[in-house]
Protein backbone atom coordinates (compact mmCIF):
# COMPACT_ATOMS: atom_id res chain seq x y z
CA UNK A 1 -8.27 -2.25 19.35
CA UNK A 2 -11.14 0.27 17.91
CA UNK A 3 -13.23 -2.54 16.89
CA UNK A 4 -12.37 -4.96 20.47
CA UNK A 5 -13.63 -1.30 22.14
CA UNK A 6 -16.74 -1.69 19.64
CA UNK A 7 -17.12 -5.23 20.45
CA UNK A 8 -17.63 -4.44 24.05
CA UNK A 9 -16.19 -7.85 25.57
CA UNK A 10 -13.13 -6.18 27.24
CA UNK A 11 -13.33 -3.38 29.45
CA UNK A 12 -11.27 -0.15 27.88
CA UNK A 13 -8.89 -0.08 30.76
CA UNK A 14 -8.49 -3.69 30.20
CA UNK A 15 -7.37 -3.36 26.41
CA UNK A 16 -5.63 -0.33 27.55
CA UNK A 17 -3.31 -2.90 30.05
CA UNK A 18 -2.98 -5.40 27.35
CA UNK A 19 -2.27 -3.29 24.54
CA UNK A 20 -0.11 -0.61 26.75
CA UNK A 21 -1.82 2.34 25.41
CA UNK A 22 -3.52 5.33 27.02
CA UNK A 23 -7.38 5.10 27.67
CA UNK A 24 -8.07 7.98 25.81
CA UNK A 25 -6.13 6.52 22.45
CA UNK A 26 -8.63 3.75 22.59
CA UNK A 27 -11.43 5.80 23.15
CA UNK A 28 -10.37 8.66 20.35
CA UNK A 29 -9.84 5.37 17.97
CA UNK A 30 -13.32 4.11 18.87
CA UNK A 31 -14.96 7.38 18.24
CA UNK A 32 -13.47 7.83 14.78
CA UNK A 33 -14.38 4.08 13.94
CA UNK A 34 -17.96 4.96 14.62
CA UNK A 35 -17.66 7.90 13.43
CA UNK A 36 -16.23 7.26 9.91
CA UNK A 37 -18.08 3.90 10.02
CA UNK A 38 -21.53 5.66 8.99
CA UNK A 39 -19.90 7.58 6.23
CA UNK A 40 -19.04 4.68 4.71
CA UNK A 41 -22.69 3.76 3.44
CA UNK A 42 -23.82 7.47 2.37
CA UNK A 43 -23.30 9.50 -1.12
CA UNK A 44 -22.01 8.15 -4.29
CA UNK A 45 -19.53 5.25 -5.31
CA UNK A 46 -16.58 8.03 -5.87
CA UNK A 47 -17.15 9.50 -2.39
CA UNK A 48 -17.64 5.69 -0.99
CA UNK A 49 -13.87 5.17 -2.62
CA UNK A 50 -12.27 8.27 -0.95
CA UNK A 51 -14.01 6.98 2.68
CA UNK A 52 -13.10 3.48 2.10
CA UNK A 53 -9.52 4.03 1.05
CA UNK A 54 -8.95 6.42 3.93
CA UNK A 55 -10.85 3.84 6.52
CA UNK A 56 -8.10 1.79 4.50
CA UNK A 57 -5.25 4.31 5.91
CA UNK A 58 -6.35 4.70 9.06
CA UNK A 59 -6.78 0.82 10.06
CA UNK A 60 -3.10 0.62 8.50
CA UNK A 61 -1.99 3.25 10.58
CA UNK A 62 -3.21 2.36 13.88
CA UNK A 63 -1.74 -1.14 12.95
CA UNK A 64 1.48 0.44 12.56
CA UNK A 65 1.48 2.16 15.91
CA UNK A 66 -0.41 -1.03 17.72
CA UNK A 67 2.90 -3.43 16.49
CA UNK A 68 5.32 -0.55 17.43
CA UNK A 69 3.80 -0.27 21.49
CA UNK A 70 4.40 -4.21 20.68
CA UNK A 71 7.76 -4.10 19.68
CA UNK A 72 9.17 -1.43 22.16
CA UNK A 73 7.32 -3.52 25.31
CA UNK A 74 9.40 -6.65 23.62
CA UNK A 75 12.55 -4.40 23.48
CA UNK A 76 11.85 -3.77 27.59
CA UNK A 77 11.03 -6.91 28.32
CA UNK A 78 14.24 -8.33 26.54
CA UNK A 79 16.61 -5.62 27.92
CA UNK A 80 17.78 -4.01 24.59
């Protein structure tokens, strides 16, 4: 969703309706994208591993919570 907010094709409110998140979750996860997305290129190759494995994390976490908003609206929608 960070990177769609990036991208700048959809509207936030718009990926906020699709995705059923809050506005501000898509704009806190856009911030730290850009933010951590300059850190990336700067200092050495160790401190380049540490960003990229915790860019790593974080994409994998906001997966995690993207699929679980998708599985409880599925839950709603079938009535379990």
């Amino acid at each position: 969703m960070a990177l769609a907010a990036v991208r700048g094709d959809r509207t936030i409110a718009e990926l906020a309706s699709e995705f059923g998140v809050h506005p501000n979750q898509i704009y806190n996860w856009k911030k730290q994208l850009l933010d951590g997305a300059a850190s990336v290129f700067e200092g050495g190759g160790t401190a380049v591993d540490g960003v990229a494995s915790e860019a790593q994390v974080d994409l994998l976490y906001r997966q995690i919570g993207q699929l679980k908003v998708e599985n409880d609206f599925l839950a709603r929608k079938l009535g379990k």
